[in-house]
C-alpha atoms as a PDB file:
ATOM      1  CA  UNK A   1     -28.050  11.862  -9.711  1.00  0.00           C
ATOM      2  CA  UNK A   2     -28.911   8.808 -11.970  1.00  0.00           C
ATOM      3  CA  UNK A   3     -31.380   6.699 -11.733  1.00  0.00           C
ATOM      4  CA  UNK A   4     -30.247   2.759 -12.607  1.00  0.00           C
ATOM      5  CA  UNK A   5     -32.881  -0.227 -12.370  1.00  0.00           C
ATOM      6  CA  UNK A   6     -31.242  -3.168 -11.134  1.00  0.00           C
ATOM      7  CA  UNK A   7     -32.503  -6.827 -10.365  1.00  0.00           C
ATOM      8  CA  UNK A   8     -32.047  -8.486  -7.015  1.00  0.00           C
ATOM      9  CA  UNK A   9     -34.037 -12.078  -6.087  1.00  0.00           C
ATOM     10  CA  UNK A  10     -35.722 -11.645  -9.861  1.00  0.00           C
ATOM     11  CA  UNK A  11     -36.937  -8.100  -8.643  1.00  0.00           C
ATOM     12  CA  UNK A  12     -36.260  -4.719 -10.557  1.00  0.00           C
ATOM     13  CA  UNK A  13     -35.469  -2.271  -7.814  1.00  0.00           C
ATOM     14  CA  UNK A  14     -35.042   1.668  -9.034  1.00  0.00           C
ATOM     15  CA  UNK A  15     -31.552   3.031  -7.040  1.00  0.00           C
ATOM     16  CA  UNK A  16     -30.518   6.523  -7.427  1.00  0.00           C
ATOM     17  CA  UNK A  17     -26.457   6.973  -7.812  1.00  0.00           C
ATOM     18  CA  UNK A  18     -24.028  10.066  -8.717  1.00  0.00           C
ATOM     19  CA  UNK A  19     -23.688  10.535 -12.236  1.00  0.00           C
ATOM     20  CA  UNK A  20     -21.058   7.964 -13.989  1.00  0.00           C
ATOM     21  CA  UNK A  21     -21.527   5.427 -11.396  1.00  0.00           C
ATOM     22  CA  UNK A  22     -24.104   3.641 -12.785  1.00  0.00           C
ATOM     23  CA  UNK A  23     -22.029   0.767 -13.824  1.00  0.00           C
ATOM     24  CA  UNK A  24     -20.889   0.047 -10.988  1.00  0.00           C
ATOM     25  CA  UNK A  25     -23.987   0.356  -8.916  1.00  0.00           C
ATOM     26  CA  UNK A  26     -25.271  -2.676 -11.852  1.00  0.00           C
ATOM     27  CA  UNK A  27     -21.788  -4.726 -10.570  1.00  0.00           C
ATOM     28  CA  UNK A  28     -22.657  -4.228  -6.836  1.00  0.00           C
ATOM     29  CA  UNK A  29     -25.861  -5.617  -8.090  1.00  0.00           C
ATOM     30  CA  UNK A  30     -24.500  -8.298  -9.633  1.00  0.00           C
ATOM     31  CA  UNK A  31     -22.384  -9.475  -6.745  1.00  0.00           C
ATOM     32  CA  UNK A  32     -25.326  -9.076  -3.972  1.00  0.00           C
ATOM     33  CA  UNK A  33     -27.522 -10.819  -6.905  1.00  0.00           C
ATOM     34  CA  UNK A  34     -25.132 -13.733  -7.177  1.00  0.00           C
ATOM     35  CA  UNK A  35     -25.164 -14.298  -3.616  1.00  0.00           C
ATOM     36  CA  UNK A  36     -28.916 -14.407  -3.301  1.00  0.00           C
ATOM     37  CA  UNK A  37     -28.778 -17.239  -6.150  1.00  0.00           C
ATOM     38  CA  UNK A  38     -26.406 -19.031  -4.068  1.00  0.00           C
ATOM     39  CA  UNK A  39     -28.194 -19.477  -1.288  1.00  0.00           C
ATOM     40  CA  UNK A  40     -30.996 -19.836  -2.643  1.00  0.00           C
ATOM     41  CA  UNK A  41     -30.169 -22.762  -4.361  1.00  0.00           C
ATOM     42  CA  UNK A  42     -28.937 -24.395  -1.344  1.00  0.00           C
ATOM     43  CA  UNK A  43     -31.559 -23.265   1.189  1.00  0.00           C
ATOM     44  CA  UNK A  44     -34.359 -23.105  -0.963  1.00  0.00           C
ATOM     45  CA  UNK A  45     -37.001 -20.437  -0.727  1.00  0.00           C
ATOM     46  CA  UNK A  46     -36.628 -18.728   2.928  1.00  0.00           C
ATOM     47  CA  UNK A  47     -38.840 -15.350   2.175  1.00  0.00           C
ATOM     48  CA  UNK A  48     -37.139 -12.596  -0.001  1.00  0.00           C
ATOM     49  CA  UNK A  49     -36.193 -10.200   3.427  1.00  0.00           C
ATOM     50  CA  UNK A  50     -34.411 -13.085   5.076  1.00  0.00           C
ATOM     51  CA  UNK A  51     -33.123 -14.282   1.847  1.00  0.00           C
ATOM     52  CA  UNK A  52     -31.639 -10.990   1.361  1.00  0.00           C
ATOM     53  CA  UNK A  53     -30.241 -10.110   4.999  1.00  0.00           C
ATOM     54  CA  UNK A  54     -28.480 -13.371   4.428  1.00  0.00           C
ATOM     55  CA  UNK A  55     -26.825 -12.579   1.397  1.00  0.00           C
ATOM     56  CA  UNK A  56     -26.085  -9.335   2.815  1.00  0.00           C
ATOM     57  CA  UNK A  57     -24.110 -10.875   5.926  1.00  0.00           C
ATOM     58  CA  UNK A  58     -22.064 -13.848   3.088  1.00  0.00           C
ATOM     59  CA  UNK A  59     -21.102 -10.720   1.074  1.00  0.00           C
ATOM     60  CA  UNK A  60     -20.089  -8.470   4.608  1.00  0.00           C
ATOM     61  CA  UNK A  61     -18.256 -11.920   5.454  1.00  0.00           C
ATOM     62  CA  UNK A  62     -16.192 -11.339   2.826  1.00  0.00           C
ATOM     63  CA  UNK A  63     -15.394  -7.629   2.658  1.00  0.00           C
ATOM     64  CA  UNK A  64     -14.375  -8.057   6.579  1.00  0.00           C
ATOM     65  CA  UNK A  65     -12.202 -11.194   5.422  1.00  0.00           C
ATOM     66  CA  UNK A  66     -10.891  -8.555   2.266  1.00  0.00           C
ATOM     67  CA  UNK A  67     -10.187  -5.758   4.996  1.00  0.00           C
ATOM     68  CA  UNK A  68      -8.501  -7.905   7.500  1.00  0.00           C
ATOM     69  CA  UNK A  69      -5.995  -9.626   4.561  1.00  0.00           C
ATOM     70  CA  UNK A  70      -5.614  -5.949   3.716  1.00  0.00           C
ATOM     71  CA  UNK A  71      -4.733  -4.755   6.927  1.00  0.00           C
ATOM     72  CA  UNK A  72      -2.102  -7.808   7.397  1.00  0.00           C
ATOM     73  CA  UNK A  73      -0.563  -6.549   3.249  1.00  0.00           C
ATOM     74  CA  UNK A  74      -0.095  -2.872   4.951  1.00  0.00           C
ATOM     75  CA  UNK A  75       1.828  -4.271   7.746  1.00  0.00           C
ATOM     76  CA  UNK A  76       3.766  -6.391   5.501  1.00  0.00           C
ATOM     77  CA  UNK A  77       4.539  -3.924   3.451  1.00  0.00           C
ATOM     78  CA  UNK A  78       5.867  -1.135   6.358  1.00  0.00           C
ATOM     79  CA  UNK A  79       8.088  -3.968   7.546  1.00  0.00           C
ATOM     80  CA  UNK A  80       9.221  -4.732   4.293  1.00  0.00           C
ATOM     81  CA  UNK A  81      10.526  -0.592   3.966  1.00  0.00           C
ATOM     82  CA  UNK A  82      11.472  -0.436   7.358  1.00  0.00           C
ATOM     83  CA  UNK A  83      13.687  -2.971   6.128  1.00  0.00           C
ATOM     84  CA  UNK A  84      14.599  -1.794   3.519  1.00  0.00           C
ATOM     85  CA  UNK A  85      15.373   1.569   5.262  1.00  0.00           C
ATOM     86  CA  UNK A  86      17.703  -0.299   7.797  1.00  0.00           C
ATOM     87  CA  UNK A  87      19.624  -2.329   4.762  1.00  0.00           C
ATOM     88  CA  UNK A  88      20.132   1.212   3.145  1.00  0.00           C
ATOM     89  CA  UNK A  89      21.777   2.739   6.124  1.00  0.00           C
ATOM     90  CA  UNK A  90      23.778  -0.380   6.461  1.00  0.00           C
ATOM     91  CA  UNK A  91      24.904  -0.087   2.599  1.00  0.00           C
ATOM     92  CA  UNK A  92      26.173   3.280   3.386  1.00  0.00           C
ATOM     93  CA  UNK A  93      27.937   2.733   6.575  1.00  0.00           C
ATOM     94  CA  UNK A  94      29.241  -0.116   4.069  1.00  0.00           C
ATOM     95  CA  UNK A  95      30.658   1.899   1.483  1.00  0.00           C
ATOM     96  CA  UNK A  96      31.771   4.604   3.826  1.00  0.00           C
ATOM     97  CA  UNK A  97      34.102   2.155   5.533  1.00  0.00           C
ATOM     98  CA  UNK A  98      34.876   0.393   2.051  1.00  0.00           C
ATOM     99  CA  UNK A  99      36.093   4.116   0.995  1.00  0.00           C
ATOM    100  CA  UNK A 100      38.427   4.716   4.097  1.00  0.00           C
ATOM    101  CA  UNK A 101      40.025   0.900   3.938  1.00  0.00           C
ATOM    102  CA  UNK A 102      40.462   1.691   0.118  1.00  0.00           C
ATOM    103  CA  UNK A 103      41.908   5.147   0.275  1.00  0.00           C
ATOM    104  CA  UNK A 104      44.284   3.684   3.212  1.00  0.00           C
ATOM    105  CA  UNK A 105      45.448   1.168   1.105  1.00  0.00           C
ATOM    106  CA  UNK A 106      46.191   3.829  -1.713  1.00  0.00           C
ATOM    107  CA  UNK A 107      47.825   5.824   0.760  1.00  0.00           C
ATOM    108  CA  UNK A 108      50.151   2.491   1.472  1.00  0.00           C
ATOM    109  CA  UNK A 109      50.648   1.487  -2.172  1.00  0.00           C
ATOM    110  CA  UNK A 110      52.191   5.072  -2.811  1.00  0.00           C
ATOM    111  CA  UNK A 111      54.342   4.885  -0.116  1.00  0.00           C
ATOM    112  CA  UNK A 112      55.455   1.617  -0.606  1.00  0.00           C
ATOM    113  CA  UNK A 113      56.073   2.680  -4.128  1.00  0.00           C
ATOM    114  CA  UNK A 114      57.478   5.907  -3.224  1.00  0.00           C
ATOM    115  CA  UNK A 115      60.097   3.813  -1.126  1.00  0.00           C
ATOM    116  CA  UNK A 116      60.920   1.398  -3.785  1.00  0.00           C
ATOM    117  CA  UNK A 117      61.504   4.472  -6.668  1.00  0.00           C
ATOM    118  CA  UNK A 118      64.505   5.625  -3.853  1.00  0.00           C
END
């Protein structure tokens, strides 16, 4: 485990993450850090706790909003291959039938041309 100092509210806080994640523990950081600044500056100073509960919900806010748009992408995306699944079976019902009419009107042409040689 690493240990990574990172700054939240203008404090240093110590966090302890697997080895090679330490980057992105400082970019969680970041974010929550960000979030505190911004509402800070338009609340003004509430108490750090408070401050920080609230800038945990705003960032939750948005991972739920991230999940749900997600969630809608997935189901978008199984329509879109069973869709595609359905227009696949239709091309080859297609091209079977396109095959018969075609090798029936072969069939024809050589007769027909069979008749005309006699």
């Amino acid at each position: 485990m690493a240990n990574v100092v990172v700054t939240v509210a203008d404090r240093p806080y110590t966090m302890q993450c697997p080895d090679g994640e330490e980057d992105h523990l400082r970019e969680l950081a970041s974010l929550l850090d960000a979030e505190v600044v911004r509402i800070k500056s338009s609340v003004g100073s509430i108490g750090d706790i408070r401050l920080l509960v609230m800038s945990g919900l705003m960032v939750a806010d948005r991972l739920s909003e991230s999940i749900h748009k997600i969630e809608a992408l997935e189901e978008q995306v199984q329509g879109l291959r069973e869709s595609r699944n359905l227009v696949q079976t239709q091309m080859k019902t297609l091209e079977t039938n396109l095959t018969t009419q075609l090798d029936l009107a072969a069939a024809r042409l050589e007769a027909m041309a069979k008749a005309a040689a006699e």
